[in-house]
C-alpha atoms as a PDB file:
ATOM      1  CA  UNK A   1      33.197   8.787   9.756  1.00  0.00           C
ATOM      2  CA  UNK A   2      31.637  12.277   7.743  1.00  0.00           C
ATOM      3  CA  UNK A   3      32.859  10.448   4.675  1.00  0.00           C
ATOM      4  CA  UNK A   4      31.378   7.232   5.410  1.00  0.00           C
ATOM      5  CA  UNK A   5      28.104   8.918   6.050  1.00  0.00           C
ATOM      6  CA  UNK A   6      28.694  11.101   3.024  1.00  0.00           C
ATOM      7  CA  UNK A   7      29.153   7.932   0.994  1.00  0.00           C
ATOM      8  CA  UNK A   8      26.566   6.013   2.460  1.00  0.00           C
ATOM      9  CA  UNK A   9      24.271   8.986   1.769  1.00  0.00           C
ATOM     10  CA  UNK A  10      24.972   8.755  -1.815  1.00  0.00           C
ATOM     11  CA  UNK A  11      24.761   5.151  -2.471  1.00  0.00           C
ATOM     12  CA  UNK A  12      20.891   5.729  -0.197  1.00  0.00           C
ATOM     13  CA  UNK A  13      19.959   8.517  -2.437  1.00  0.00           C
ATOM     14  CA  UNK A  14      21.711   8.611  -5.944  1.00  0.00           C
ATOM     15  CA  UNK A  15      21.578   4.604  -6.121  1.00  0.00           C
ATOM     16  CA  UNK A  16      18.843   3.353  -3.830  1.00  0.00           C
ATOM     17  CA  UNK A  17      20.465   0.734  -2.552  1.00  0.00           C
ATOM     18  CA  UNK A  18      18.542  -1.978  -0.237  1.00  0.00           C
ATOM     19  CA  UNK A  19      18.739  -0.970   3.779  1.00  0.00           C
ATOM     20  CA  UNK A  20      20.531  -4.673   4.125  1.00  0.00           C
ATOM     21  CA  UNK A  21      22.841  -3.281   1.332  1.00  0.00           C
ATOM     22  CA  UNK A  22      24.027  -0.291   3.288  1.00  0.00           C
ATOM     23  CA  UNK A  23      24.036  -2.259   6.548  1.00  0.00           C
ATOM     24  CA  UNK A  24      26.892  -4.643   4.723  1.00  0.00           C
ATOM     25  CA  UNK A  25      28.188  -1.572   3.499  1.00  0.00           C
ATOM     26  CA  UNK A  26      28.376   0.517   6.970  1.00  0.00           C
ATOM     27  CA  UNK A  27      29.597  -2.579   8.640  1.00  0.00           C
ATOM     28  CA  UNK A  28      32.952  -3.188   6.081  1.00  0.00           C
ATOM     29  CA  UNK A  29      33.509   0.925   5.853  1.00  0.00           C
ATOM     30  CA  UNK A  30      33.161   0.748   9.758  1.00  0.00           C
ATOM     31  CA  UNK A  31      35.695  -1.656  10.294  1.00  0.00           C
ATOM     32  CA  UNK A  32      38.200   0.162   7.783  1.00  0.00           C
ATOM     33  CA  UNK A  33      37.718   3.124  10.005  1.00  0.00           C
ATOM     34  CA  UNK A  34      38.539   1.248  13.239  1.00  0.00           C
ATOM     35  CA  UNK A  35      41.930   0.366  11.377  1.00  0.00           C
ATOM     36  CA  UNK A  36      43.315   3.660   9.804  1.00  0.00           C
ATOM     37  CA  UNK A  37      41.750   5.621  12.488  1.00  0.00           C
ATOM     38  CA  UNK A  38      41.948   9.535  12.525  1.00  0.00           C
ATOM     39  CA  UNK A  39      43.548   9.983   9.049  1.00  0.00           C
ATOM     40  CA  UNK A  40      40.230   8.943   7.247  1.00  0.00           C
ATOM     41  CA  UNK A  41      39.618  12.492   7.856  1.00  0.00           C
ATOM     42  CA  UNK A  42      42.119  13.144   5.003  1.00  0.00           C
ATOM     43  CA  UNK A  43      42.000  10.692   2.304  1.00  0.00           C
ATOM     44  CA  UNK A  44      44.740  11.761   0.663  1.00  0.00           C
ATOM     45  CA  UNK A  45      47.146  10.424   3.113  1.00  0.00           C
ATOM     46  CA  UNK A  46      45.829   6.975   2.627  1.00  0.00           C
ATOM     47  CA  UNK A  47      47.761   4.319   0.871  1.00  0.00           C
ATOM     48  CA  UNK A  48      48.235   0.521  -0.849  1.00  0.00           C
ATOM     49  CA  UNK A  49      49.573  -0.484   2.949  1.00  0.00           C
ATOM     50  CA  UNK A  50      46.687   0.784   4.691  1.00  0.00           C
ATOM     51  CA  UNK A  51      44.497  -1.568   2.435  1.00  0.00           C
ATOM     52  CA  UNK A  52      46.823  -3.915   2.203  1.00  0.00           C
ATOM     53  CA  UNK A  53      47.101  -4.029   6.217  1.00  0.00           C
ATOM     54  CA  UNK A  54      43.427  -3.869   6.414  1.00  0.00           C
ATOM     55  CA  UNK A  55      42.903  -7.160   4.709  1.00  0.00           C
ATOM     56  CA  UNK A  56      45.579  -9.142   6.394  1.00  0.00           C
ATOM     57  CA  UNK A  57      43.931  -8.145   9.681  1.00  0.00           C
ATOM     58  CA  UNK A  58      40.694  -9.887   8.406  1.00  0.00           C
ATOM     59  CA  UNK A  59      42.477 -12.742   7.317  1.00  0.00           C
ATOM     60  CA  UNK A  60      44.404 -13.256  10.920  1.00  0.00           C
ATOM     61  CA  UNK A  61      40.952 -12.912  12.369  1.00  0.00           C
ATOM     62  CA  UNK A  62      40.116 -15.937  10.504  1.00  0.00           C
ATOM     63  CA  UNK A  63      37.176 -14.038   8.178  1.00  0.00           C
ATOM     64  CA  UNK A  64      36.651 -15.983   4.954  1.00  0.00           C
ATOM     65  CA  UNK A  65      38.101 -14.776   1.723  1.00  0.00           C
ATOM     66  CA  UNK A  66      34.560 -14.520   0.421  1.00  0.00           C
ATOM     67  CA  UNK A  67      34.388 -11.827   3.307  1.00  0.00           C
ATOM     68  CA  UNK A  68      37.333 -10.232   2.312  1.00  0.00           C
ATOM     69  CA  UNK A  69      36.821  -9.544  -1.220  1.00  0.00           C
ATOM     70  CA  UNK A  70      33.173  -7.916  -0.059  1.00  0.00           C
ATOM     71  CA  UNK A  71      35.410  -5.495   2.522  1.00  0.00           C
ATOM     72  CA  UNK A  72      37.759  -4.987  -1.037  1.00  0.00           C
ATOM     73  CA  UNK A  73      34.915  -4.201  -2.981  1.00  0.00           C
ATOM     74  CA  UNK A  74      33.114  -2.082  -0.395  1.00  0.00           C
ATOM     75  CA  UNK A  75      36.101  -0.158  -0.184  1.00  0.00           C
ATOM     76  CA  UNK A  76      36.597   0.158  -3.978  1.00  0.00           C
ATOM     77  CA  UNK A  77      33.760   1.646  -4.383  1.00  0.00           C
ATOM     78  CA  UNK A  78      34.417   4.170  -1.446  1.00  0.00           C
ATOM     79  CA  UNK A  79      37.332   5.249  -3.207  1.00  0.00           C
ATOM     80  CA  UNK A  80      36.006   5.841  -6.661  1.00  0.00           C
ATOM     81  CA  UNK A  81      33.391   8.614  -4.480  1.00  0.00           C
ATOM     82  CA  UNK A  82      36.317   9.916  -2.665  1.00  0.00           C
ATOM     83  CA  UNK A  83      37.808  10.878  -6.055  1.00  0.00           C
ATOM     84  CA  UNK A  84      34.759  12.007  -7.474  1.00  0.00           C
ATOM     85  CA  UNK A  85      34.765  14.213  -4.882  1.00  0.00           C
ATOM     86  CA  UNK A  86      38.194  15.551  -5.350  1.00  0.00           C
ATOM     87  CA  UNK A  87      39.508  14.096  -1.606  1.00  0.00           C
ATOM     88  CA  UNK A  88      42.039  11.970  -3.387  1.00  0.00           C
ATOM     89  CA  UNK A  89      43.910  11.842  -6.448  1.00  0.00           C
ATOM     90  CA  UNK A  90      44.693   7.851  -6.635  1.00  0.00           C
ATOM     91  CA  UNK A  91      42.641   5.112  -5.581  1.00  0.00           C
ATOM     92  CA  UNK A  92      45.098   3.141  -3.226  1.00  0.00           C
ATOM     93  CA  UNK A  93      42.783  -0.130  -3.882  1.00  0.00           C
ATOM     94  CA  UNK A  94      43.966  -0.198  -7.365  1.00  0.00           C
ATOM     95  CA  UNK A  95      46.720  -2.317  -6.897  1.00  0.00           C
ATOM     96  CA  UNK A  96      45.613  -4.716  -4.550  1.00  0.00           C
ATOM     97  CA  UNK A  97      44.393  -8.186  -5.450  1.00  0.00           C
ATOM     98  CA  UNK A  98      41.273  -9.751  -4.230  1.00  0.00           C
ATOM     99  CA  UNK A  99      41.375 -12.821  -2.516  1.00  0.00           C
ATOM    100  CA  UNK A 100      40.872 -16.153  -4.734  1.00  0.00           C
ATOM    101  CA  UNK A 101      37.517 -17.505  -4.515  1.00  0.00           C
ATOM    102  CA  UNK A 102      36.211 -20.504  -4.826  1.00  0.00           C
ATOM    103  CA  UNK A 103      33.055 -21.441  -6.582  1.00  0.00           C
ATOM    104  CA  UNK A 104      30.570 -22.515  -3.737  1.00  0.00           C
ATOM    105  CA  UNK A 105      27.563 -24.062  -4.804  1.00  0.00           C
ATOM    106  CA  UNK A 106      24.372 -23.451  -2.833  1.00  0.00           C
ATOM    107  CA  UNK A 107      22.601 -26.286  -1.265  1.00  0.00           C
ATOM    108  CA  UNK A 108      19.484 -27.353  -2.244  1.00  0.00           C
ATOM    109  CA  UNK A 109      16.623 -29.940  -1.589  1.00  0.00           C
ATOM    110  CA  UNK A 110      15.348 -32.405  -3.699  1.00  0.00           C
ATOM    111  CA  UNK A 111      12.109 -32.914  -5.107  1.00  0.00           C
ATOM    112  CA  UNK A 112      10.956 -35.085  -2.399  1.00  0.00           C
ATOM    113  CA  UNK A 113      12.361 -33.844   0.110  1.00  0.00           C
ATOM    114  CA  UNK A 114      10.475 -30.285  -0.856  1.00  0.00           C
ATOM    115  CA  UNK A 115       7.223 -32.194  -0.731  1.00  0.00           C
ATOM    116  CA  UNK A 116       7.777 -33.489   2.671  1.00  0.00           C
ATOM    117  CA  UNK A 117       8.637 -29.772   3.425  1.00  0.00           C
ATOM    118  CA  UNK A 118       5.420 -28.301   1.801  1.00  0.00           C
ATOM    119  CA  UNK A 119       2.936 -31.258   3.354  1.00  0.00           C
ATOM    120  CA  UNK A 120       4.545 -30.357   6.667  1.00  0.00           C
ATOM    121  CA  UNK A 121       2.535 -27.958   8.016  1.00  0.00           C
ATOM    122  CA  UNK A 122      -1.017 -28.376   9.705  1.00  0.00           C
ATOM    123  CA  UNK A 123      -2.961 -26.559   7.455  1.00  0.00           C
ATOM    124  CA  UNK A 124      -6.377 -26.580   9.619  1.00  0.00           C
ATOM    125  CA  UNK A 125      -4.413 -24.265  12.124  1.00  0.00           C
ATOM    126  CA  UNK A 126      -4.722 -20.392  11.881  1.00  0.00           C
ATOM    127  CA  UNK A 127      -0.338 -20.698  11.982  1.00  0.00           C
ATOM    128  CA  UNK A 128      -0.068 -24.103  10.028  1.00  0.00           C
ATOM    129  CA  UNK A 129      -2.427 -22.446   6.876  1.00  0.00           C
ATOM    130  CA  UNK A 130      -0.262 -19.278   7.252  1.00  0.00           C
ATOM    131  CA  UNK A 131       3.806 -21.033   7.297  1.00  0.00           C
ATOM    132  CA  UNK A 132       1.761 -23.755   4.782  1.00  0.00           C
ATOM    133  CA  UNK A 133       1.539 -20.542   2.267  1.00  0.00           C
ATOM    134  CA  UNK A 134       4.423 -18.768   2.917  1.00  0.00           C
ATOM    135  CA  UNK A 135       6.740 -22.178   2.053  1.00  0.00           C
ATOM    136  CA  UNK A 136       4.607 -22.662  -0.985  1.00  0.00           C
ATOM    137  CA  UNK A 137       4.640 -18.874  -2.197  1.00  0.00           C
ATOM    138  CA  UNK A 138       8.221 -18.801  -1.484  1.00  0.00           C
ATOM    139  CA  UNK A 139       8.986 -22.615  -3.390  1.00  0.00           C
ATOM    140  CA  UNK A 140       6.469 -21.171  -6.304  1.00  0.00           C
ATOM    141  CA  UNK A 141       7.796 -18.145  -7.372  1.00  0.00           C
ATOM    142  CA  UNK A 142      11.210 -18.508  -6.505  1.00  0.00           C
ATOM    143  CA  UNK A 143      11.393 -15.652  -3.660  1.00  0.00           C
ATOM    144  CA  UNK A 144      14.235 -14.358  -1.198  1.00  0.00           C
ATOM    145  CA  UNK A 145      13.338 -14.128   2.156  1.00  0.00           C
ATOM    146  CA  UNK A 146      13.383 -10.310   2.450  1.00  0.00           C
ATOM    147  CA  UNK A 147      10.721 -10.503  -1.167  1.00  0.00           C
ATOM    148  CA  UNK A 148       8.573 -12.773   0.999  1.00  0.00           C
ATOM    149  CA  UNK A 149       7.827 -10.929   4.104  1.00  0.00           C
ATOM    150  CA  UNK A 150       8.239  -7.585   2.659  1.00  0.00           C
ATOM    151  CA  UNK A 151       4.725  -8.949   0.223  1.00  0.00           C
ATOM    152  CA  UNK A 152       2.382  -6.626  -0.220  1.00  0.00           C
ATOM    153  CA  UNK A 153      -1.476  -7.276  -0.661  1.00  0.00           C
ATOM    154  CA  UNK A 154      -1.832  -4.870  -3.209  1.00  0.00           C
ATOM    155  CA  UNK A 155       1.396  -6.876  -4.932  1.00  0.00           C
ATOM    156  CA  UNK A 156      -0.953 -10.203  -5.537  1.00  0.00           C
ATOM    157  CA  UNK A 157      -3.192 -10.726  -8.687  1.00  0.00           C
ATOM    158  CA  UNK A 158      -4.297 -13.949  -7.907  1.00  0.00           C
ATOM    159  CA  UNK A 159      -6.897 -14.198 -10.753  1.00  0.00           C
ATOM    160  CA  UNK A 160      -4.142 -13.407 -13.179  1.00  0.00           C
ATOM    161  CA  UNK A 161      -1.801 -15.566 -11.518  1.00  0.00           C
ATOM    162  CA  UNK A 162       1.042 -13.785 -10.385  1.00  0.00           C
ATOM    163  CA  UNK A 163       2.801 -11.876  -7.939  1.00  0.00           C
ATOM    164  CA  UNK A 164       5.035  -8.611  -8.268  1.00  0.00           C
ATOM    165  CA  UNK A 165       8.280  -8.999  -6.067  1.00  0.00           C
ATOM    166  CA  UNK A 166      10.222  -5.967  -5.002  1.00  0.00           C
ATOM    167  CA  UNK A 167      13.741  -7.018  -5.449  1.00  0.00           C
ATOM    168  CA  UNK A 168      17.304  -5.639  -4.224  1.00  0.00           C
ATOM    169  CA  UNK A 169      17.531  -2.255  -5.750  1.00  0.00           C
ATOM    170  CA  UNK A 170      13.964  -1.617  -5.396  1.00  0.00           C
ATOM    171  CA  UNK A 171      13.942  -3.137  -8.631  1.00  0.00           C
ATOM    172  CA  UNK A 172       9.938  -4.928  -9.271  1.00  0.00           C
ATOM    173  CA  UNK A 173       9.323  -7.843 -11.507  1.00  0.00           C
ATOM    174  CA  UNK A 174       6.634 -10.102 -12.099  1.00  0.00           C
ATOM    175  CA  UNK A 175       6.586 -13.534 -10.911  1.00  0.00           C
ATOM    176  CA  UNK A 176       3.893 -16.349 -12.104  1.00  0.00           C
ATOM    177  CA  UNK A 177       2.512 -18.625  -9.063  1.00  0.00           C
ATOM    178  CA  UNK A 178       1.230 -22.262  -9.202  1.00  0.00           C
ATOM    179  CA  UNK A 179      -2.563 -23.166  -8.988  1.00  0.00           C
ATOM    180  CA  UNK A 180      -1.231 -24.460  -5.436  1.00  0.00           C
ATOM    181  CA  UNK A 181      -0.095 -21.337  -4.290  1.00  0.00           C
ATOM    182  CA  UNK A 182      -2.567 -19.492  -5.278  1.00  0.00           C
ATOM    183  CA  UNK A 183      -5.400 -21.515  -3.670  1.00  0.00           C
ATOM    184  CA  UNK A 184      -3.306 -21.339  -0.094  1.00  0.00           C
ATOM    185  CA  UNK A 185      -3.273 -17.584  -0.469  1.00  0.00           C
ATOM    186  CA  UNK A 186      -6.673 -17.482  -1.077  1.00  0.00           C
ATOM    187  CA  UNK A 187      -7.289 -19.626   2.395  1.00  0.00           C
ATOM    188  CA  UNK A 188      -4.831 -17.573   4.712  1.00  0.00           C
ATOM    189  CA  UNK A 189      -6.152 -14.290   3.003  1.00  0.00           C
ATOM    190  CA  UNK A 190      -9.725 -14.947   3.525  1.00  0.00           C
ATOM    191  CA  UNK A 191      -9.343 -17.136   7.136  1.00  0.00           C
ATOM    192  CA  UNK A 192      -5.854 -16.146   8.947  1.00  0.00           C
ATOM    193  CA  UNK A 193      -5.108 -12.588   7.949  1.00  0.00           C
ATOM    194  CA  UNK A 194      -8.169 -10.843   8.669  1.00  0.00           C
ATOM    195  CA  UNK A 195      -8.160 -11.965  12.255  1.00  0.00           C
ATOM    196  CA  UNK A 196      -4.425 -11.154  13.191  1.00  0.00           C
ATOM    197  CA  UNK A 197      -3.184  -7.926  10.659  1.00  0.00           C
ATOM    198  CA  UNK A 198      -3.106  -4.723  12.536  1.00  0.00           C
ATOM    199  CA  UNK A 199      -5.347  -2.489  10.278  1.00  0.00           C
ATOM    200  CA  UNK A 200      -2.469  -0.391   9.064  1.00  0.00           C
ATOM    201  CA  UNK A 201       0.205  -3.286   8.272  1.00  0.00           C
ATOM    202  CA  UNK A 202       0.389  -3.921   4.516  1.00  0.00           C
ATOM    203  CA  UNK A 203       1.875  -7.141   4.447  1.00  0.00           C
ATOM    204  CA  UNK A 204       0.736 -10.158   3.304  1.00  0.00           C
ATOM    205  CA  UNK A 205       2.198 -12.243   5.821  1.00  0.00           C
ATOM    206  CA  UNK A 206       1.572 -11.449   9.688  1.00  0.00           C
ATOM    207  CA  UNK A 207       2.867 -13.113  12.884  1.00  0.00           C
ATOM    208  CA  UNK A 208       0.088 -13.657  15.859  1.00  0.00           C
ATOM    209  CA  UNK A 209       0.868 -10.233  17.233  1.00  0.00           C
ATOM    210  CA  UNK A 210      -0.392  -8.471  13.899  1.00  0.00           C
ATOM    211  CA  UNK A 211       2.369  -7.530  12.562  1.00  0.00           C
ATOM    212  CA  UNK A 212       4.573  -8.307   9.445  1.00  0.00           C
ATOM    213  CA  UNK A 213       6.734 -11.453   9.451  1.00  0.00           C
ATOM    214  CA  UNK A 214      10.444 -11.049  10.016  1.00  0.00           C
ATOM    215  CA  UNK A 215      13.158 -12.683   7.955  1.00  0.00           C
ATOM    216  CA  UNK A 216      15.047 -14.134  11.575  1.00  0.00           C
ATOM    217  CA  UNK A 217      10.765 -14.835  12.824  1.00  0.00           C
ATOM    218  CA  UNK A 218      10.801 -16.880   9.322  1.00  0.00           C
ATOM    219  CA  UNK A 219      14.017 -18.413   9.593  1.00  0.00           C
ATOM    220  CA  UNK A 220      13.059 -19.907  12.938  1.00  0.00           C
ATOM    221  CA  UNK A 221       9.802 -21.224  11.477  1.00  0.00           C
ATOM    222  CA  UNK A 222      11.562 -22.591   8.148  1.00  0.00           C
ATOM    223  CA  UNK A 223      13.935 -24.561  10.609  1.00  0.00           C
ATOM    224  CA  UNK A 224      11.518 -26.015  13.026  1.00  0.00           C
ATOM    225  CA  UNK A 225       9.429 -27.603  10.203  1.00  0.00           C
ATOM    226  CA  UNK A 226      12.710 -28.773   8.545  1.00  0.00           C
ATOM    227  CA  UNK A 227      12.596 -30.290  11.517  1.00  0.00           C
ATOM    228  CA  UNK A 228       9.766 -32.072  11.734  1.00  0.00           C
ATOM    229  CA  UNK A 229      10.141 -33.002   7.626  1.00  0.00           C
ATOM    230  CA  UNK A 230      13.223 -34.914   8.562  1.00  0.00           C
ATOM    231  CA  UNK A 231      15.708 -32.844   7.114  1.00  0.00           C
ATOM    232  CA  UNK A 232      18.593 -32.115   9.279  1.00  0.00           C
ATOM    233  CA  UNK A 233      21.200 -30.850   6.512  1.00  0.00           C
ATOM    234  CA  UNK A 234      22.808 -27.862   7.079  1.00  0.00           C
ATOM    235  CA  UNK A 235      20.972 -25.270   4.681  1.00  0.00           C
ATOM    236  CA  UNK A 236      20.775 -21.775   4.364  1.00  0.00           C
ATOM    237  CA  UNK A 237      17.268 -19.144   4.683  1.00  0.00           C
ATOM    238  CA  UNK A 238      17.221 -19.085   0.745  1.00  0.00           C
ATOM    239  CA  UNK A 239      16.764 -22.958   0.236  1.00  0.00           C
ATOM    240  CA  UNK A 240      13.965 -22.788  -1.473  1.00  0.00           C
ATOM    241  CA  UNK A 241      15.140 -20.531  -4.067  1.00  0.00           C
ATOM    242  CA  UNK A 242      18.196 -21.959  -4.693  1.00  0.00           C
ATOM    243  CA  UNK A 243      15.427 -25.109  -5.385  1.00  0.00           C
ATOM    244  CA  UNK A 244      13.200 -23.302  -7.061  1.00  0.00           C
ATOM    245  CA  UNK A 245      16.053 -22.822  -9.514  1.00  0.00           C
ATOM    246  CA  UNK A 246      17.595 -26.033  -9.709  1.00  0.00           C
ATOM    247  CA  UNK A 247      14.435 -27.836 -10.268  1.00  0.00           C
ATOM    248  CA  UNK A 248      13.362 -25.418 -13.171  1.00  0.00           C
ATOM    249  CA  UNK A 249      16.486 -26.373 -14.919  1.00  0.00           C
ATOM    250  CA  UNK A 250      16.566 -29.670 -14.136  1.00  0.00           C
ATOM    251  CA  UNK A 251      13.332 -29.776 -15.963  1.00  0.00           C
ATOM    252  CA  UNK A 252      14.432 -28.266 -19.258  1.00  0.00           C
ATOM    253  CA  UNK A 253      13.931 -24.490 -18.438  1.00  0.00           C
ATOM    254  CA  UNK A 254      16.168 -21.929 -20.060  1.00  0.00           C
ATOM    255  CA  UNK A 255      18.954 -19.929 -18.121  1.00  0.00           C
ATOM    256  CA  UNK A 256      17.680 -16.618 -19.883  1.00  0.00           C
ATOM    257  CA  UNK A 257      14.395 -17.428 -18.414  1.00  0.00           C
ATOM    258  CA  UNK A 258      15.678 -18.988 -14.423  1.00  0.00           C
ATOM    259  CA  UNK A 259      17.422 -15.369 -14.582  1.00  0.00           C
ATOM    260  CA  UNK A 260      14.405 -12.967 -15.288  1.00  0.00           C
ATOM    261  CA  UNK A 261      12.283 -15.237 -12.323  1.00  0.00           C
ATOM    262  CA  UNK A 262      15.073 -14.661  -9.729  1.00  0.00           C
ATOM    263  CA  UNK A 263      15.358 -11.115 -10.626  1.00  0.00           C
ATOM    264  CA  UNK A 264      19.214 -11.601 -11.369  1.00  0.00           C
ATOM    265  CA  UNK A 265      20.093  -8.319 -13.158  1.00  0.00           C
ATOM    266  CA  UNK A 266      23.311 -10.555 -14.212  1.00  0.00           C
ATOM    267  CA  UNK A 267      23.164 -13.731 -15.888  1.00  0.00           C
ATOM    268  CA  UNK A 268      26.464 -14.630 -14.635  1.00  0.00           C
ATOM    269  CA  UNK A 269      24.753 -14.922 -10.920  1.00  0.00           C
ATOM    270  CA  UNK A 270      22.742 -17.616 -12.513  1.00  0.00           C
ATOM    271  CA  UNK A 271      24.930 -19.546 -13.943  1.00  0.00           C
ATOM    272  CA  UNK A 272      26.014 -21.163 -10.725  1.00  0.00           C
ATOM    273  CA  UNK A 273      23.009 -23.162 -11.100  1.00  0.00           C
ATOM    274  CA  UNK A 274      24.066 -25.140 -14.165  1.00  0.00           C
ATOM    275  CA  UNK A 275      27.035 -26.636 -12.444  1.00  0.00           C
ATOM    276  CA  UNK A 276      23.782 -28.096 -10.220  1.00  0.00           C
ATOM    277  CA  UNK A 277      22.497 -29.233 -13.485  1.00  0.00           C
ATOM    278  CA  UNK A 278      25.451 -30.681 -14.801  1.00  0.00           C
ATOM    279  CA  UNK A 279      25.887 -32.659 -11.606  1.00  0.00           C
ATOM    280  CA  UNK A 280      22.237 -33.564 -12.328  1.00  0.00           C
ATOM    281  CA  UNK A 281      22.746 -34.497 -15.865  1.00  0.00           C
ATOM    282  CA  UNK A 282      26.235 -36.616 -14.831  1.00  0.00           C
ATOM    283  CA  UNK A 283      23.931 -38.865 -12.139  1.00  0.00           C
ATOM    284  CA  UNK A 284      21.300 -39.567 -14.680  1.00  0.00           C
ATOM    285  CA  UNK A 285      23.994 -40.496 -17.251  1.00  0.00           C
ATOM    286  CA  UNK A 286      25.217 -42.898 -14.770  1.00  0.00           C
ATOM    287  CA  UNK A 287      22.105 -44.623 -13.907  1.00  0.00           C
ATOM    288  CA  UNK A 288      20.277 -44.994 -17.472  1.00  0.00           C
ATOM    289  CA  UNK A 289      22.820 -45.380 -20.172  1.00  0.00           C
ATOM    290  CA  UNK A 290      24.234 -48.338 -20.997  1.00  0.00           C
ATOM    291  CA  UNK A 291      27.676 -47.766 -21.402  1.00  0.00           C
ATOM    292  CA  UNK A 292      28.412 -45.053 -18.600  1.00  0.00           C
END
């Protein structure tokens, strides 16, 4: 494992990659150890097979391609610091193929159905006001769920009308919020915080105990008033993001634009949103013009 940790190290230090980064990264690595054993204390004795051998293990465990190309990439990357470090002379990943993937589109709610969300929570409760701003911050500006309970106080500028969002990579950008939002933040900051934050917690968004919120604390809220809304689709914790994208677009807003809101430092990782759109564009084809 001392070149796992030596690795892992470097991608901490030298890249400042996200702790859930390096947990994905430790996990993958981890299991790549538990298959070639002992000789990952040489490198240079490793080979295409043992990758190879690796993967097909994965796959007879039933993990999903999408998981297997992560493992491929983790180790990739592993391999290219290996021989920056001079413990191997060929990267034995080179040859292998990733698995095929296919293109899956994430699932979002409609308009209405993120209205019934948002009005969901009983705002004249201490906890309704506080899950009531968190689902509107979230909607608003477009947040992951790590963004939204790692908030900051000090990261709001309310009067200006925006919010700065520390993104993977420890990467910051600016993030405009709705009059909406805003006025809900105002509420929980001046009613619901003051009477539950410990006096050294930073966040913006506390549980009952004082303490910042936690993504699986969240989650669990998110699906009980999903609940209640009426919405019993399988979705995922970043819902409301995926939304918050799909609506923008929907609406005329430009892909260069969706990109710099969700922080994507690629706009390829955006452009799964426009098959949304084009699915979008198909329905109201169908239902207004004459000769579809």
């Amino acid at each position: 494992m001392l070149w796992i940790d030596r690795y892992l190290d470097h991608l901490r230090v030298e890249r400042g990659l996200s702790p859930a980064t390096l947990d994905a990264y430790a996990r993958d690595l981890g299991a790549f150890c538990g298959f070639v054993g002992p000789r990952l204390a040489k490198p240079q004795v490793l080979g295409t097979a043992d990758v190879a051998g690796f993967l097909i293990t994965l796959s007879q465990k039933g993990q999903s391609a999408r998981t297997q190309a992560r493992a491929l990439s983790a180790l990739r990357g592993f391999f290219r610091f290996l021989m920056a470090e001079k413990a191997m002379l060929d990267d034995p990943a080179a040859l292998i193929e990733g698995p095929k993937l296919g293109r899956k589109l994430p699932a979002v709610l409609s308009v209405q159905e993120i209205k019934t969300l948002l009005a969901t929570p009983d705002a004249g409760t201490a906890i309704g006001l506080r899950d009531a701003t968190m689902l509107h911050t979230m909607y608003a500006a477009g947040l992951r769920v790590s963004e939204l309970v790692n908030l900051r106080v000090g990261a709001l500028e309310l009067e200006q009308g925006y919010l700065r969002a520390d993104g993977k990579g420890k990467k910051q950008r600016l993030v405009p919020l709705g009059m909406q939002a805003r006025e809900l933040l105002r509420r929980y900051l001046a009613e619901v915080r003051p009477k539950y934050a410990c006096p050294q917690e930073s966040a913006v968004f506390v549980t009952a105990r004082g303490r910042r919120m936690t993504r699986v604390a969240w989650w669990y809220r998110i699906k009980y008033h999903l609940v209640r809304a009426g919405i019993h689709r399988p979705i995922s914790p970043h819902t409301l993001r995926h939304s918050f994208a799909t609506h923008l677009l929907e609406n005329g807003a430009d892909l260069r634009v969706v990109q710099t809101l969700l922080g994507h430092a690629d706009i390829t990782t955006t452009q799964v949103y426009t098959h949304l759109r084009a699915d979008h564009l198909r329905k109201m084809h169908a239902r207004h013009h004459p000769r579809a």
